[in-house]
Protein backbone atom coordinates (compact mmCIF):
# COMPACT_ATOMS: atom_id res chain seq x y z
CA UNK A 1 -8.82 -10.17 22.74
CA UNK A 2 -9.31 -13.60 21.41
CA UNK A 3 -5.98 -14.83 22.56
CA UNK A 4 -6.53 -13.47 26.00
CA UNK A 5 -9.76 -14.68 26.40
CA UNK A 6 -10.63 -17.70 23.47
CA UNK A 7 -14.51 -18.17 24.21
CA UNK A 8 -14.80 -16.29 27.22
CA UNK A 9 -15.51 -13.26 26.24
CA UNK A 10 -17.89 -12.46 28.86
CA UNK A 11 -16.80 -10.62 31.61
CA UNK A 12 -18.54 -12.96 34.49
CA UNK A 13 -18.27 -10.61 37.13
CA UNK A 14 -19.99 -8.05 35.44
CA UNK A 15 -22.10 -10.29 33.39
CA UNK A 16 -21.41 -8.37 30.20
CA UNK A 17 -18.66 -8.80 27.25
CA UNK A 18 -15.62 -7.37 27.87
CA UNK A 19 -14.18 -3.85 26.61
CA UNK A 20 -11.97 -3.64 24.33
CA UNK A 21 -11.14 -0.16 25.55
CA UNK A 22 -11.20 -1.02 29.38
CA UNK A 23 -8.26 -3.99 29.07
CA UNK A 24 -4.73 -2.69 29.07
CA UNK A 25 -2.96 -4.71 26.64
CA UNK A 26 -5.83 -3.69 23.92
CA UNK A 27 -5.27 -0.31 24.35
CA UNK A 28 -1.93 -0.23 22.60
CA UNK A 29 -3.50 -1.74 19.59
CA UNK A 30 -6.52 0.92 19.67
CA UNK A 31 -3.59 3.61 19.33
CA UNK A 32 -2.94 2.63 15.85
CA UNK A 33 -6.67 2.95 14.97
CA UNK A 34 -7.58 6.12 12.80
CA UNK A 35 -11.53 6.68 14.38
CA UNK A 36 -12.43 9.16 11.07
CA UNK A 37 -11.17 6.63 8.56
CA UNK A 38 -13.58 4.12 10.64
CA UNK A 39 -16.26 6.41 10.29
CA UNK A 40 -16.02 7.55 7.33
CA UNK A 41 -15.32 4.42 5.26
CA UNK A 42 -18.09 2.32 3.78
CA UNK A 43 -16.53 -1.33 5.14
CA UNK A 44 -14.48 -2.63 7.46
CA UNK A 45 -12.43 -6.11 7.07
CA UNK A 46 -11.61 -8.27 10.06
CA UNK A 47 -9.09 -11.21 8.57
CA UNK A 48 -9.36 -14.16 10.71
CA UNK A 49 -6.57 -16.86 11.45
CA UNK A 50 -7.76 -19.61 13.72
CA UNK A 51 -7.27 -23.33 13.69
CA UNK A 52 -4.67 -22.64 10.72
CA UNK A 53 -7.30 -21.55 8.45
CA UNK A 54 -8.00 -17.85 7.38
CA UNK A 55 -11.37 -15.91 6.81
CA UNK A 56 -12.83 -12.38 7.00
CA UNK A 57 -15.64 -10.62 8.42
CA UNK A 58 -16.88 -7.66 6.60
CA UNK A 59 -18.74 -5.30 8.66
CA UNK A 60 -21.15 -3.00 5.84
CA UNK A 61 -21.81 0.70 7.73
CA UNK A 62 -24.19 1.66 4.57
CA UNK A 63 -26.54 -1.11 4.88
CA UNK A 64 -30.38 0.62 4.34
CA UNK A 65 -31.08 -0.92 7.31
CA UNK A 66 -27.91 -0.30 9.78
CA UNK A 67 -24.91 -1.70 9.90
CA UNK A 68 -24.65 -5.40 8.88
CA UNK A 69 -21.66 -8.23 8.91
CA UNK A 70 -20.90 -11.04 7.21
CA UNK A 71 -18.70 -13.71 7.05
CA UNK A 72 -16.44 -14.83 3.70
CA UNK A 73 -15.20 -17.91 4.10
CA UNK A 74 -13.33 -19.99 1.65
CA UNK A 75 -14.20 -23.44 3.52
CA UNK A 76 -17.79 -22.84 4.76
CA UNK A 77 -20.65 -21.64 3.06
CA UNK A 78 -22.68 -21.86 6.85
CA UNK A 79 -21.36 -22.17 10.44
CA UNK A 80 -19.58 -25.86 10.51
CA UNK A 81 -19.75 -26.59 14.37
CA UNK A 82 -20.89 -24.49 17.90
CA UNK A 83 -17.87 -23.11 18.22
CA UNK A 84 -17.02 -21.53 15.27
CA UNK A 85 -20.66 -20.21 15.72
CA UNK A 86 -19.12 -18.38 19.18
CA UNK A 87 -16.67 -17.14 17.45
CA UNK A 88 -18.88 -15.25 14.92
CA UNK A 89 -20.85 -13.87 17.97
CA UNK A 90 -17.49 -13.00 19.42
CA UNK A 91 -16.13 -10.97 16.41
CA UNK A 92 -19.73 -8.94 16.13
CA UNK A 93 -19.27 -8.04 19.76
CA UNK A 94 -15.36 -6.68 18.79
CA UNK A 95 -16.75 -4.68 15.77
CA UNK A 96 -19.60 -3.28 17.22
CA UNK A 97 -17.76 -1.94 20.38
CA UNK A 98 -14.63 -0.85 17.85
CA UNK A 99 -17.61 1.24 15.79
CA UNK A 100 -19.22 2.83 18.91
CA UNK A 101 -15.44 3.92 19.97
CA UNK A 102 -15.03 5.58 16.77
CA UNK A 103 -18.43 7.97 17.03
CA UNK A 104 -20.17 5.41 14.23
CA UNK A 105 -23.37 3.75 14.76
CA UNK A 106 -22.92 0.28 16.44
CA UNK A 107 -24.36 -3.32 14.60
CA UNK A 108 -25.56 -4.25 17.63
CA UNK A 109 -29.64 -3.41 19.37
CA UNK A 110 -29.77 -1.92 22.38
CA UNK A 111 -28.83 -4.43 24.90
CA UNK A 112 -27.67 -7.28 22.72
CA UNK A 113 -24.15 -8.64 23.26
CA UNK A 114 -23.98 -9.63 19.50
CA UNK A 115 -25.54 -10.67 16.37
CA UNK A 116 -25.03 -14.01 13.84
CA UNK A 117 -23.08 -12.25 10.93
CA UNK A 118 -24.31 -13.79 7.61
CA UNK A 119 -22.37 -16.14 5.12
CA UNK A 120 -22.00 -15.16 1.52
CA UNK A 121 -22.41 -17.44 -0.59
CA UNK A 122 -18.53 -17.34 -2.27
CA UNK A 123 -15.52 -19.82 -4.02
CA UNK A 124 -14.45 -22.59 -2.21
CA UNK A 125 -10.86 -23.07 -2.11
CA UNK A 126 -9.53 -26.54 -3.94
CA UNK A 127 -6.93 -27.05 -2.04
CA UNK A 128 -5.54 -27.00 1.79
CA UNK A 129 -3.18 -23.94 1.70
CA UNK A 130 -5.14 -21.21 -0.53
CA UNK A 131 -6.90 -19.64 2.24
CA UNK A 132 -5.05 -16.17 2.47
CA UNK A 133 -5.09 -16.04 -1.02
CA UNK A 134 -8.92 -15.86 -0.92
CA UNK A 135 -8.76 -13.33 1.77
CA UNK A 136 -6.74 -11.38 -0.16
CA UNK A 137 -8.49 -11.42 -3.30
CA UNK A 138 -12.10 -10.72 -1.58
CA UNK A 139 -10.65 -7.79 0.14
CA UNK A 140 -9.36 -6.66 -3.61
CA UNK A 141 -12.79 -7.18 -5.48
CA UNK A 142 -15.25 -6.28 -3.00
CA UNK A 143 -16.54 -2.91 -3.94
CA UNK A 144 -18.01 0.20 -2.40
CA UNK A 145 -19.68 1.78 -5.15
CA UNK A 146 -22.06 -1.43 -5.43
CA UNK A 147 -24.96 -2.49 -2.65
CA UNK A 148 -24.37 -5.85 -2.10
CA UNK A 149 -22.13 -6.18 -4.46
CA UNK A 150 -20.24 -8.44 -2.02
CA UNK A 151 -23.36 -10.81 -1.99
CA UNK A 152 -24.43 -11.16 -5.14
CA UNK A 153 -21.91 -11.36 -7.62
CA UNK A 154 -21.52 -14.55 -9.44
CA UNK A 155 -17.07 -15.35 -9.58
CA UNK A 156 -16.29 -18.64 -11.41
CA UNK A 157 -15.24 -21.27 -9.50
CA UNK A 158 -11.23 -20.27 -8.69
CA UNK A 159 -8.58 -23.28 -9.72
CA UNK A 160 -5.47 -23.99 -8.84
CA UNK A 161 -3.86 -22.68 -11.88
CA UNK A 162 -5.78 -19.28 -11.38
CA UNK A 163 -4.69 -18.95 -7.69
CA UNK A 164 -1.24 -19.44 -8.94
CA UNK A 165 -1.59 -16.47 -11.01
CA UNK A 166 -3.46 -14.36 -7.81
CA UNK A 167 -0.03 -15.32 -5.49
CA UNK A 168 2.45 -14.38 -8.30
CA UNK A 169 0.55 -10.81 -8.53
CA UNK A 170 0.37 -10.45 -4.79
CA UNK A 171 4.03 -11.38 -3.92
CA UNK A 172 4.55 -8.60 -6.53
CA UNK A 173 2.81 -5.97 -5.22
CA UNK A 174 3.99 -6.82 -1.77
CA UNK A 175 7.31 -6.04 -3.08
CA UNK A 176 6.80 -3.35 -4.96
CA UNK A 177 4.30 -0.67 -3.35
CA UNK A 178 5.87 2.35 -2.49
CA UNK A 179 5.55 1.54 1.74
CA UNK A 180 7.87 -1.61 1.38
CA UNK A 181 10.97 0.52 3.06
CA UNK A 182 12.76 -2.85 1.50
CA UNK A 183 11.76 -2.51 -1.90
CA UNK A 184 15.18 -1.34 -3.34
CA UNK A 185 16.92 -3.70 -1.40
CA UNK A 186 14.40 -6.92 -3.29
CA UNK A 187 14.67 -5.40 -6.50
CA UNK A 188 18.21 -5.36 -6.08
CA UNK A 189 18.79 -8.87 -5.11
CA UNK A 190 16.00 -10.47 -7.76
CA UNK A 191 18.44 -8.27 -10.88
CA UNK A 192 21.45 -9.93 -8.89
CA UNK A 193 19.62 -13.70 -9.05
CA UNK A 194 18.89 -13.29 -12.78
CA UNK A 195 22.42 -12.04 -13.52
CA UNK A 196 23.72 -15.45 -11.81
CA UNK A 197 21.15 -17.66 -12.59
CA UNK A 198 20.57 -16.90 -16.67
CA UNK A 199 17.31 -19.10 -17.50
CA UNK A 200 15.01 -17.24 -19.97
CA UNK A 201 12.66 -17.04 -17.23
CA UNK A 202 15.08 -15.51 -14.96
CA UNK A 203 16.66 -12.97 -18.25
CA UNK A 204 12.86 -11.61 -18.40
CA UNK A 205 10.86 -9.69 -16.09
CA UNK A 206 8.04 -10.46 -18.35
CA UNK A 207 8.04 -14.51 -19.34
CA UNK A 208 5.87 -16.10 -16.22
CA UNK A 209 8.36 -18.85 -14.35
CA UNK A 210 7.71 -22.16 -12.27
CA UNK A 211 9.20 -23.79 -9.36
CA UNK A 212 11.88 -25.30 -11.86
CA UNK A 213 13.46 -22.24 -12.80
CA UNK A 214 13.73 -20.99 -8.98
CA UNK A 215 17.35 -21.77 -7.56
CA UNK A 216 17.44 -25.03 -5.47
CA UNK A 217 19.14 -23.43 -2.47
């Protein structure tokens, strides 16, 4: 939707956003969509890449007061400029009309074409390239059991050493969950690498390695 339409997302003949479920080439997409694991689950994630730079909205269905959304961003703390403002507008307009497809209660009032989804107040990446990383890792803490949770917990700042540690864990489990149909296959070829390429990092799974003791080619 946003590459079809970037910040037009109002239909102008009809004076209303468009639908997702209305526009061909978002229909295939809504195929893949389970609606009772929409209605029946407590959040829903929306990662974000735009401008090179990752986020994710988090859409709460529990909230004591109806759904809410909120935005997790490891750059901004608030809305930097108009147009990232849209954007948030944009992506409450795509949830809300994804929940009412699904049978769930929309975010959205009667006749509103969005809401401002709030920023949580979360780590700020130290570097250029750690975005995903913080995606990831939100997505991984944030939980369920605990109102709010999401908004009020109190992580330590997040350093570069630490996120080190977060992309060596999630290139693991990548590889090794049960749904990677190429897991043999990578298991195979990392016992081959240490075979041929005997550093003690590379002789134990369990000794942590750097870029140093990773093959130049």
């Amino acid at each position: 939707m946003l590459e079809a339409h970037h910040h037009n997302w109002i239909d102008k003949k009809k004076w209303r956003p468009h639908e997702i479920t209305s526009l061909t080439n978002h229909k295939e997409f809504l195929s893949f969509i389970d609606r009772e694991k929409i209605q029946s689950h407590r959040f829903l994630f929306a990662p974000v890449l735009y401008a090179e730079h990752w986020w994710i909205y988090v859409l709460d269905k529990n909230e004591p007061e109806g759904p809410e959304m909120f935005v997790l961003d490891s750059k901004n703390i608030s809305s930097p400029t108009d147009e990232k403002t849209t954007l948030n507008k944009f992506a409450s307009n795509i949830l809300s009309q994804l929940l009412r497809w699904a049978g769930a209660p929309t975010i959205l009032k009667k006749g509103s074409w969005s809401l401002l989804p709030k920023y949580i107040n979360v780590p700020q990446q130290p570097n250029e390239h750690d975005c995903a990383v913080f995606v990831m890792k939100w997505m991984e803490l944030i939980d369920p059991t605990k109102p709010h949770y999401y908004c009020t917990y109190n992580i330590e700042q997040w350093t570069d050493p630490m996120l080190v540690e977060f992309r060596k864990k999630i290139v693991a489990k990548i590889i090794l969950i049960k749904e990677n149909t190429m897991r043999a296959d990578e298991i195979r070829a990392a016992n081959e690498m240490r075979r041929t390429k005997p550093s003690a990092a590379l002789r134990s799974p369990f000794l942590p390695f750097s870029t140093p003791d990773l093959p130049s080619t």
